[in-house]
C-alpha atoms as a PDB file:
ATOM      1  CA  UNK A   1      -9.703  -7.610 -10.074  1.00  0.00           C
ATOM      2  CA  UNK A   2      -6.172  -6.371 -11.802  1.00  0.00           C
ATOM      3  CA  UNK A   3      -2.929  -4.922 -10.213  1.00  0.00           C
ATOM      4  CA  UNK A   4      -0.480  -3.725 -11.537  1.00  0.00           C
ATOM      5  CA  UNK A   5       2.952  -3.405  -9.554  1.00  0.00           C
ATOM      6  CA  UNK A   6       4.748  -0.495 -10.334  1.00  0.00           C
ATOM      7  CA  UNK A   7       7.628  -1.234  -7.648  1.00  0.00           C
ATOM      8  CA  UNK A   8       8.615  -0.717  -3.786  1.00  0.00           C
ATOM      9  CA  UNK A   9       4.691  -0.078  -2.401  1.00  0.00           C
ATOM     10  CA  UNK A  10       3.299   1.226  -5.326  1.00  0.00           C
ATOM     11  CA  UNK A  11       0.871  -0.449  -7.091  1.00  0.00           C
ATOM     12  CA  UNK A  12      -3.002   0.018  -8.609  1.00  0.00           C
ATOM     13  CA  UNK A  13      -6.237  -1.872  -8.536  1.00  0.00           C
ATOM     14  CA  UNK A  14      -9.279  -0.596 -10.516  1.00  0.00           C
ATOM     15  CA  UNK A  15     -12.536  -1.061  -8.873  1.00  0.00           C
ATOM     16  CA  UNK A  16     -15.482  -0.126  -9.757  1.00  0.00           C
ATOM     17  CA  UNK A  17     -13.854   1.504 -12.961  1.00  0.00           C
ATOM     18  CA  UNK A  18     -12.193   3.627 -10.847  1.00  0.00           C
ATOM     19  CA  UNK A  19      -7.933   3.702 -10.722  1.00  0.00           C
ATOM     20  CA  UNK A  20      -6.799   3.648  -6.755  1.00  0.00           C
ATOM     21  CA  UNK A  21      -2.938   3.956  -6.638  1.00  0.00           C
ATOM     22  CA  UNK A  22      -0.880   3.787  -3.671  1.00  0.00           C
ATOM     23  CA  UNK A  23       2.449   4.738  -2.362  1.00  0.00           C
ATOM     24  CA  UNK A  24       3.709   6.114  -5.640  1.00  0.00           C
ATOM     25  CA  UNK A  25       7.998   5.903  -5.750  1.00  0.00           C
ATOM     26  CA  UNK A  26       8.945   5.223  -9.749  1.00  0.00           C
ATOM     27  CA  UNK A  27      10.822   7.742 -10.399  1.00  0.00           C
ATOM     28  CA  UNK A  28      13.516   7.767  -7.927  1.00  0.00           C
ATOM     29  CA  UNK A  29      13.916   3.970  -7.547  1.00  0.00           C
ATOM     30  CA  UNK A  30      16.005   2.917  -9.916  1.00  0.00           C
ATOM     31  CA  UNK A  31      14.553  -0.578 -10.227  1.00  0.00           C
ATOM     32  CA  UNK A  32      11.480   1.112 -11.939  1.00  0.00           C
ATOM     33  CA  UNK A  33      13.055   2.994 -14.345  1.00  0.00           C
ATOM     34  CA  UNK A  34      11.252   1.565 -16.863  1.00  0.00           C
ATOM     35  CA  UNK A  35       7.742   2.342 -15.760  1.00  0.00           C
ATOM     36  CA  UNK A  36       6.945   6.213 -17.262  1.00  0.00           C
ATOM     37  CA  UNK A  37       4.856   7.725 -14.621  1.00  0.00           C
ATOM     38  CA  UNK A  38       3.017   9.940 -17.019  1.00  0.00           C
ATOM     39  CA  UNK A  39       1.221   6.634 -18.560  1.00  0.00           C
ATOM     40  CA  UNK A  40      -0.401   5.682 -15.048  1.00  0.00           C
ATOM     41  CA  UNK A  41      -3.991   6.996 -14.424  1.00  0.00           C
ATOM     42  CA  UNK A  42      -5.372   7.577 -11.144  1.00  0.00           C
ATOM     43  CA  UNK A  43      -8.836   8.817  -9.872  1.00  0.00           C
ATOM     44  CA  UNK A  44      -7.576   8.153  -6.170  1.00  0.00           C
ATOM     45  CA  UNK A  45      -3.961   8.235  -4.786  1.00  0.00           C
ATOM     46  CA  UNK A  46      -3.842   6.301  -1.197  1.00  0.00           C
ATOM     47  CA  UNK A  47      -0.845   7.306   1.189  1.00  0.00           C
ATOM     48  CA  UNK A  48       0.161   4.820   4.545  1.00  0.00           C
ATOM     49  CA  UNK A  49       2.622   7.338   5.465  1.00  0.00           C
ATOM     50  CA  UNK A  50       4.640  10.527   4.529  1.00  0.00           C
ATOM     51  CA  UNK A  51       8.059   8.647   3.704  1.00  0.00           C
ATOM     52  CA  UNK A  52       9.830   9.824   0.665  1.00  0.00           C
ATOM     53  CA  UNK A  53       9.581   6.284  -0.815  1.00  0.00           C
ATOM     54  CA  UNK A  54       5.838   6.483  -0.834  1.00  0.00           C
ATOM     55  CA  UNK A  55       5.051   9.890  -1.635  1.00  0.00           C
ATOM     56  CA  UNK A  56       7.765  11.300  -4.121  1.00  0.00           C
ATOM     57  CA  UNK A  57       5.646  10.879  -7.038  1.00  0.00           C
ATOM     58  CA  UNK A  58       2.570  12.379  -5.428  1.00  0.00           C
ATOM     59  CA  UNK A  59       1.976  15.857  -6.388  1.00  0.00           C
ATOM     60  CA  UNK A  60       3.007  14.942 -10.326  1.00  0.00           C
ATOM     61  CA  UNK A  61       0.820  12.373 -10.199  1.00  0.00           C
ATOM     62  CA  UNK A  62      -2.203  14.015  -8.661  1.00  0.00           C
ATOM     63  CA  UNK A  63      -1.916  17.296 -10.621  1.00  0.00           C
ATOM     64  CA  UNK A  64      -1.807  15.218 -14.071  1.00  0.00           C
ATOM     65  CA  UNK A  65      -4.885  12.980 -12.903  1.00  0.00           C
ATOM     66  CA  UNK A  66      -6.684  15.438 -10.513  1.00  0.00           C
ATOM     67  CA  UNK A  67      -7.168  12.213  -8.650  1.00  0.00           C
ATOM     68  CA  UNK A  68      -8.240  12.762  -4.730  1.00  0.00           C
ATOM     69  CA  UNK A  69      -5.293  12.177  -2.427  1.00  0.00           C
ATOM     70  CA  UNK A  70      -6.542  10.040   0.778  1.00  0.00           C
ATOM     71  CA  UNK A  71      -4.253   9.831   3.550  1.00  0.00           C
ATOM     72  CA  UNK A  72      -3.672  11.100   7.133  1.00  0.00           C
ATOM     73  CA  UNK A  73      -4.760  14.729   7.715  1.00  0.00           C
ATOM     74  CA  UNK A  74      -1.254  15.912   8.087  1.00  0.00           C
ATOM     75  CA  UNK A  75      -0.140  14.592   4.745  1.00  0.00           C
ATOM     76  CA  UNK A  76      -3.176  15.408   2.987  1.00  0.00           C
ATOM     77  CA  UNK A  77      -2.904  19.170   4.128  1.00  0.00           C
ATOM     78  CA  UNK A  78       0.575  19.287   3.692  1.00  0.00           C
ATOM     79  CA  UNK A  79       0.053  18.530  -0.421  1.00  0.00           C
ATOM     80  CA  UNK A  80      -2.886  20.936   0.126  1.00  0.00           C
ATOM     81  CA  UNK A  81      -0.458  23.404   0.317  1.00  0.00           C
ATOM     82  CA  UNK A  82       1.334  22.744  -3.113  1.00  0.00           C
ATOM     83  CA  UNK A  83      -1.975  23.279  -4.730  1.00  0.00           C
ATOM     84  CA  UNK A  84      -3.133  19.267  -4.646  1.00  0.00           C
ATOM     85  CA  UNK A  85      -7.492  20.799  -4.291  1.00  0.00           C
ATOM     86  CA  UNK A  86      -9.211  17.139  -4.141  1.00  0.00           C
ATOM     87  CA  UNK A  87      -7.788  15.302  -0.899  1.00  0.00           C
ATOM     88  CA  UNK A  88      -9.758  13.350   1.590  1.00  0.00           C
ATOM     89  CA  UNK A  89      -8.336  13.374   5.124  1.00  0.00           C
ATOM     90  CA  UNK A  90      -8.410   9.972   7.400  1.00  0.00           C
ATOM     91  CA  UNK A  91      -6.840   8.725  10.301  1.00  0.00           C
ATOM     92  CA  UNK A  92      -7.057   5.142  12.725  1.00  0.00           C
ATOM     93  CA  UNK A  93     -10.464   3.843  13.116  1.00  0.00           C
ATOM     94  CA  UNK A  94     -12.350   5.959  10.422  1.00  0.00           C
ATOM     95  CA  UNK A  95     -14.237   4.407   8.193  1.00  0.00           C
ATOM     96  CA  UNK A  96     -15.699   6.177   4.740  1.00  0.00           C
ATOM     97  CA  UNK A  97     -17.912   5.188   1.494  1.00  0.00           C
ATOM     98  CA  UNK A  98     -16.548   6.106  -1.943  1.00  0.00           C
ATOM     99  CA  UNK A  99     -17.630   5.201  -4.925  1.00  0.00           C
ATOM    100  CA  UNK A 100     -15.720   2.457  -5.630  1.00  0.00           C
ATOM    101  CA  UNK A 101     -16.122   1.477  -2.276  1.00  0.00           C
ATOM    102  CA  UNK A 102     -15.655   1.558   1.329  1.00  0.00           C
ATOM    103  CA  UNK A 103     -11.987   2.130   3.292  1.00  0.00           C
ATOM    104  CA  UNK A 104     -11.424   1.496   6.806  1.00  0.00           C
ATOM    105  CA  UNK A 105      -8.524   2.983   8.298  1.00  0.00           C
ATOM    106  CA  UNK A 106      -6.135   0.767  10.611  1.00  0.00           C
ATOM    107  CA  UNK A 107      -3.732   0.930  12.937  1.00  0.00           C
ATOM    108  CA  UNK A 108       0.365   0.170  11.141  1.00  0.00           C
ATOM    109  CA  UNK A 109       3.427   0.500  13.762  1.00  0.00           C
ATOM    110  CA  UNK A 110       5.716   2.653  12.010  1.00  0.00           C
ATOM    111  CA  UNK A 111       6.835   6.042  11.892  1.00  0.00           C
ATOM    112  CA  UNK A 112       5.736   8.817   9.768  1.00  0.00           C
ATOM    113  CA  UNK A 113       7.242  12.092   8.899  1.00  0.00           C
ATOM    114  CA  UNK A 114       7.306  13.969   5.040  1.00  0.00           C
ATOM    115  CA  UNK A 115      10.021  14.935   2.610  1.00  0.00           C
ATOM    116  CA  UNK A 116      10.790  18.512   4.277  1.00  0.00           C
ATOM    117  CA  UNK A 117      10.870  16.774   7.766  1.00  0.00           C
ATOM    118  CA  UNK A 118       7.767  17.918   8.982  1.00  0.00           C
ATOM    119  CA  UNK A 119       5.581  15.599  10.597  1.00  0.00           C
ATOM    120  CA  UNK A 120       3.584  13.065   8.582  1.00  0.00           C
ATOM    121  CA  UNK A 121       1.095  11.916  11.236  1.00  0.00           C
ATOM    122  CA  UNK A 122       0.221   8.443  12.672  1.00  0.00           C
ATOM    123  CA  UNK A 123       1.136   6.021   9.501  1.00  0.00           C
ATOM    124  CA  UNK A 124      -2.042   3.513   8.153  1.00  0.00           C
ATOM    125  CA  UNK A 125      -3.361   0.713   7.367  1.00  0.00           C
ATOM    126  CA  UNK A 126      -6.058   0.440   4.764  1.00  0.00           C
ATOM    127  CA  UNK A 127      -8.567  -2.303   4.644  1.00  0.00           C
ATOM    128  CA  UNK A 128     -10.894  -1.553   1.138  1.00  0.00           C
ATOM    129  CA  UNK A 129     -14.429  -2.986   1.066  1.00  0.00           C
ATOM    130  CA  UNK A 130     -16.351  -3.593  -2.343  1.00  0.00           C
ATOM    131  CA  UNK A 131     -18.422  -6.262  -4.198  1.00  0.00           C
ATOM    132  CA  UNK A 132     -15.611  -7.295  -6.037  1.00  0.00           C
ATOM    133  CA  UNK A 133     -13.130  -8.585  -3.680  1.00  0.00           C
ATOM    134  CA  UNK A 134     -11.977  -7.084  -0.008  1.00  0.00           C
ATOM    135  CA  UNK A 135      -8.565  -6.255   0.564  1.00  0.00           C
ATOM    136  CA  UNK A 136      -5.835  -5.053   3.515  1.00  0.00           C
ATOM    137  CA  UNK A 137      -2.718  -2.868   2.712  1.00  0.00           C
ATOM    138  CA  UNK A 138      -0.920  -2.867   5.432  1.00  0.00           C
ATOM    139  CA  UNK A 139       1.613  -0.094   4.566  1.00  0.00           C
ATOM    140  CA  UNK A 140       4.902   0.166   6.151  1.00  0.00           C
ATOM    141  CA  UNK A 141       4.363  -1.669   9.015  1.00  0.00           C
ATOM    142  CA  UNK A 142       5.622  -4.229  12.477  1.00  0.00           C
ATOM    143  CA  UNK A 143       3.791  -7.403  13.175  1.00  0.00           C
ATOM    144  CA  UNK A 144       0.940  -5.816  15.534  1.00  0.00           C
ATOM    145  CA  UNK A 145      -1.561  -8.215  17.909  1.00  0.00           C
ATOM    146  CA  UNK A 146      -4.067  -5.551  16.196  1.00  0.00           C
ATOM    147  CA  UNK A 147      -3.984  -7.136  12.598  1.00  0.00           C
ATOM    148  CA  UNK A 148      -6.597  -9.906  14.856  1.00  0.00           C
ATOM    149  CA  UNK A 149      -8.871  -7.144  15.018  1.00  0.00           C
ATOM    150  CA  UNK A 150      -8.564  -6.941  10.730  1.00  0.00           C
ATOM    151  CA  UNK A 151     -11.201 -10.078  10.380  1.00  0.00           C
ATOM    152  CA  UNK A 152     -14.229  -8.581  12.393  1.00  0.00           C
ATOM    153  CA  UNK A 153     -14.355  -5.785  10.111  1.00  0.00           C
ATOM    154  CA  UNK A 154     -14.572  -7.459   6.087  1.00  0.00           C
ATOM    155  CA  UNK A 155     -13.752 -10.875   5.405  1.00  0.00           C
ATOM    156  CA  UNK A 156     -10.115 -10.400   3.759  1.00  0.00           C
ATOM    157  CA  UNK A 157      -9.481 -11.945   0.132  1.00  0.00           C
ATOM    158  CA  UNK A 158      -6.177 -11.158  -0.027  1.00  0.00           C
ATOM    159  CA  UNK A 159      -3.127  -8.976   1.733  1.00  0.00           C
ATOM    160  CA  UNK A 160      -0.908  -6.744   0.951  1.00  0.00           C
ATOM    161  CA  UNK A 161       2.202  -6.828   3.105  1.00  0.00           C
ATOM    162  CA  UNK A 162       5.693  -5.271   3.473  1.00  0.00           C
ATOM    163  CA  UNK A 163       7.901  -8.378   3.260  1.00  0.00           C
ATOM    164  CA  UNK A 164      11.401  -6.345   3.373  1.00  0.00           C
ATOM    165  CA  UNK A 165      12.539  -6.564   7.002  1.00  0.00           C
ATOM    166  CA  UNK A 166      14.996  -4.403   8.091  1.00  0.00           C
ATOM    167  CA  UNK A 167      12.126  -1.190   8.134  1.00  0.00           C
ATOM    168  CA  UNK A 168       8.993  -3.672   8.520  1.00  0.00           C
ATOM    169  CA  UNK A 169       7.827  -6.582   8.759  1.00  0.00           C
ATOM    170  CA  UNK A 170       9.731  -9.610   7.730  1.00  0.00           C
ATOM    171  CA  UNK A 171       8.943 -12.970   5.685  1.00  0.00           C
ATOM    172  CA  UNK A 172       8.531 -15.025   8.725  1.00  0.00           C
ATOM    173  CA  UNK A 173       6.185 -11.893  10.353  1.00  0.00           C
ATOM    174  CA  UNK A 174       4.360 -11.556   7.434  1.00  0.00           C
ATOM    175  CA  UNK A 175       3.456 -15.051   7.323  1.00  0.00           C
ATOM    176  CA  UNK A 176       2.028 -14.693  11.028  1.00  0.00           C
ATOM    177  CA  UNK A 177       0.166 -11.064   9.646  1.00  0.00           C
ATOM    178  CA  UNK A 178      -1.711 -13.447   7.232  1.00  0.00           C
ATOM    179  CA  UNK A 179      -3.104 -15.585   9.212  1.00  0.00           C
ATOM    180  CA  UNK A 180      -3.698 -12.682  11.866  1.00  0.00           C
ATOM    181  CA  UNK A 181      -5.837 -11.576   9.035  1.00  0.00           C
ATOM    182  CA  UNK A 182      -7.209 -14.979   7.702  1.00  0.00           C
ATOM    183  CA  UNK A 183      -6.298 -14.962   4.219  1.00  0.00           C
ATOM    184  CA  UNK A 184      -4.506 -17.623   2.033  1.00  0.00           C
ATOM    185  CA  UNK A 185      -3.036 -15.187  -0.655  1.00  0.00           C
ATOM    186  CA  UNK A 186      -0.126 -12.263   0.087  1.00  0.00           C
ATOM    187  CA  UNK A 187       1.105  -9.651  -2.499  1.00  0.00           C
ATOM    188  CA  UNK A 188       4.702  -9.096  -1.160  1.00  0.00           C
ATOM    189  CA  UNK A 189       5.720  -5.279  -1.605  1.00  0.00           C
ATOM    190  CA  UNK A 190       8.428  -2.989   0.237  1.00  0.00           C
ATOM    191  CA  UNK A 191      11.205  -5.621  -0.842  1.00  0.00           C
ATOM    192  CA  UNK A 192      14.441  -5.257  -2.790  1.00  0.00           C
ATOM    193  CA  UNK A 193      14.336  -1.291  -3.890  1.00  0.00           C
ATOM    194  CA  UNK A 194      17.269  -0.948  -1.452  1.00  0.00           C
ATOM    195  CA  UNK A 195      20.519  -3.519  -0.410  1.00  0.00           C
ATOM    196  CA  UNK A 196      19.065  -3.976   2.913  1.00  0.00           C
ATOM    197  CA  UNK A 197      15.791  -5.117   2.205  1.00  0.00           C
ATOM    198  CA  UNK A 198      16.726  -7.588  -0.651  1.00  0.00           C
ATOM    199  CA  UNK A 199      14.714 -11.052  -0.084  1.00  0.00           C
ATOM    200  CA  UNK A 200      15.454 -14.490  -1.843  1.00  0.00           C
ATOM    201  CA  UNK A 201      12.439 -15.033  -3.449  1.00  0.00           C
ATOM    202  CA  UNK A 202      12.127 -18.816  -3.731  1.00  0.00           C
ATOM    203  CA  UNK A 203      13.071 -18.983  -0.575  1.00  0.00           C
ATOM    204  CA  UNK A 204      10.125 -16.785   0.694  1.00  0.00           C
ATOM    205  CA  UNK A 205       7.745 -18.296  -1.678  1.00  0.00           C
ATOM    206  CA  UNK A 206       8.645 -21.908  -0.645  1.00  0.00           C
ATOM    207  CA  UNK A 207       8.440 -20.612   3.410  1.00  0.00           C
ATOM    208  CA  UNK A 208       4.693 -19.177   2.776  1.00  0.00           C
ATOM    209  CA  UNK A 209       3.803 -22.376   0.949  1.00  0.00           C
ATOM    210  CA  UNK A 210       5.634 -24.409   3.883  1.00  0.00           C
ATOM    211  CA  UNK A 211       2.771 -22.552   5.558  1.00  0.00           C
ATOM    212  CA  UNK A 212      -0.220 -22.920   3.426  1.00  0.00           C
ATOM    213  CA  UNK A 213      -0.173 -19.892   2.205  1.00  0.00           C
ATOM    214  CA  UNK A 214       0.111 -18.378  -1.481  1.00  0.00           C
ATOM    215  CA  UNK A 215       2.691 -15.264  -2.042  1.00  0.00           C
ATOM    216  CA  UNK A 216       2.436 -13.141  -5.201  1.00  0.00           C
ATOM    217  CA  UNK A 217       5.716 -11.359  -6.180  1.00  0.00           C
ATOM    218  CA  UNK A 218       4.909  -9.639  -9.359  1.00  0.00           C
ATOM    219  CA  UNK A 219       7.492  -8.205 -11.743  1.00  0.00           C
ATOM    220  CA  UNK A 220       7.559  -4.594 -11.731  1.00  0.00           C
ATOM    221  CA  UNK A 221       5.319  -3.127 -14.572  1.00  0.00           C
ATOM    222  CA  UNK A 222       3.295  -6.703 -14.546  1.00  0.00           C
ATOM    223  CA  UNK A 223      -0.481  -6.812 -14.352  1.00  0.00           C
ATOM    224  CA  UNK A 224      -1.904  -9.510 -12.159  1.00  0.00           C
ATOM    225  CA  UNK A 225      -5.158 -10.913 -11.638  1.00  0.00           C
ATOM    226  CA  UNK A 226      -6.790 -11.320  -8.476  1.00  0.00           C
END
């Protein structure tokens, strides 16, 4: 499985031959200014939340690609209404079958309102199911006791967590997140895009490993393999 890390929370895995991107900020984070969002393909667009810094890129994005948005119903209706015609509505504890595979939405302790101000609905989790490889997105979220529910739904190959503090989760609570979860490997995300979320990456790396555990901090515009 590939992923590509386009900076902040945004990233994309194809599955299935299908192109799932999430939380797409590029354009207005500076560290990304090298990444041209008219070269990234999507046939899915995945929203945690309505925050500016996951959604800015959205409705370019989606009207380029006619990829279906998925998301909470408030944010899916409210880029309904700028003429976005292939969204998917979810919210906490839904679970649905795509064809690249299966989502199942979880619980993130955040907050959640869109660029206008209106309200952006309860923010998510998303844990994706396939033959390939299972994965948990946590989106923008605190340490919860309900990441020990995560395991009793898919057996987790690897996490993707907000590693930033400051707005989320931590280094030190992410570590605790991953084993919540029972996985060995982290992709860090929702780190260094602003002064108060900078992390010293060794120094994270080193703490995870301290801990048994692998973390991934990809360059932006690099494609991994999972």
């Amino acid at each position: 499985m590939q992923l590509t890390f386009y900076g902040h929370s945004c990233f994309s895995i194809t599955i299935n031959g299908k192109k799932l991107l999430f939380d797409p900020f590029i354009t207005q984070n500076q560290l990304a200014s090298a990444i041209n969002i008219n070269d990234i393909e999507a046939d899915y667009i995945l929203l945690s939340h309505g925050h500016s810094d996951h959604v800015a890129d959205v409705e370019a994005i989606a009207k380029r690609t006619n990829a279906t948005i998925i998301a909470a119903y408030e944010v899916a209706m409210w880029f309904a209404a700028k003429g976005i015609e292939k969204y998917h509505p979810m919210n906490i504890g839904g679970k649905k079958t795509f064809d690249f595979g299966t989502i199942k939405v979880v619980n993130a302790i955040h907050s959640s309102s869109l660029p206008d101000g209106s309200y952006g609905g309860n923010p998510l989790g998303f844990i994706i199911i396939n033959e390939e490889s299972n994965f948990y997105y946590a989106g923008d979220t605190a340490l919860t006791l309900d990441m020990q529910l995560i395991p009793m739904f898919a057996q987790i190959d690897f996490a993707i967590l907000p590693i930033g503090d400051n707005f989320t989760m931590g280094i030190v609570d992410a570590i605790q997140a991953a084993k919540m979860v029972q996985t060995k490997m982290v992709i860090g995300v929702h780190y260094d895009t602003f002064g108060i979320i900078k992390i010293d990456h060794q120094k994270a790396i080193e703490l995870f490993i301290k801990n048994e555990l692998e973390l991934k901090l990809p360059v932006i515009g690099e494609t991994i393999i999972i």
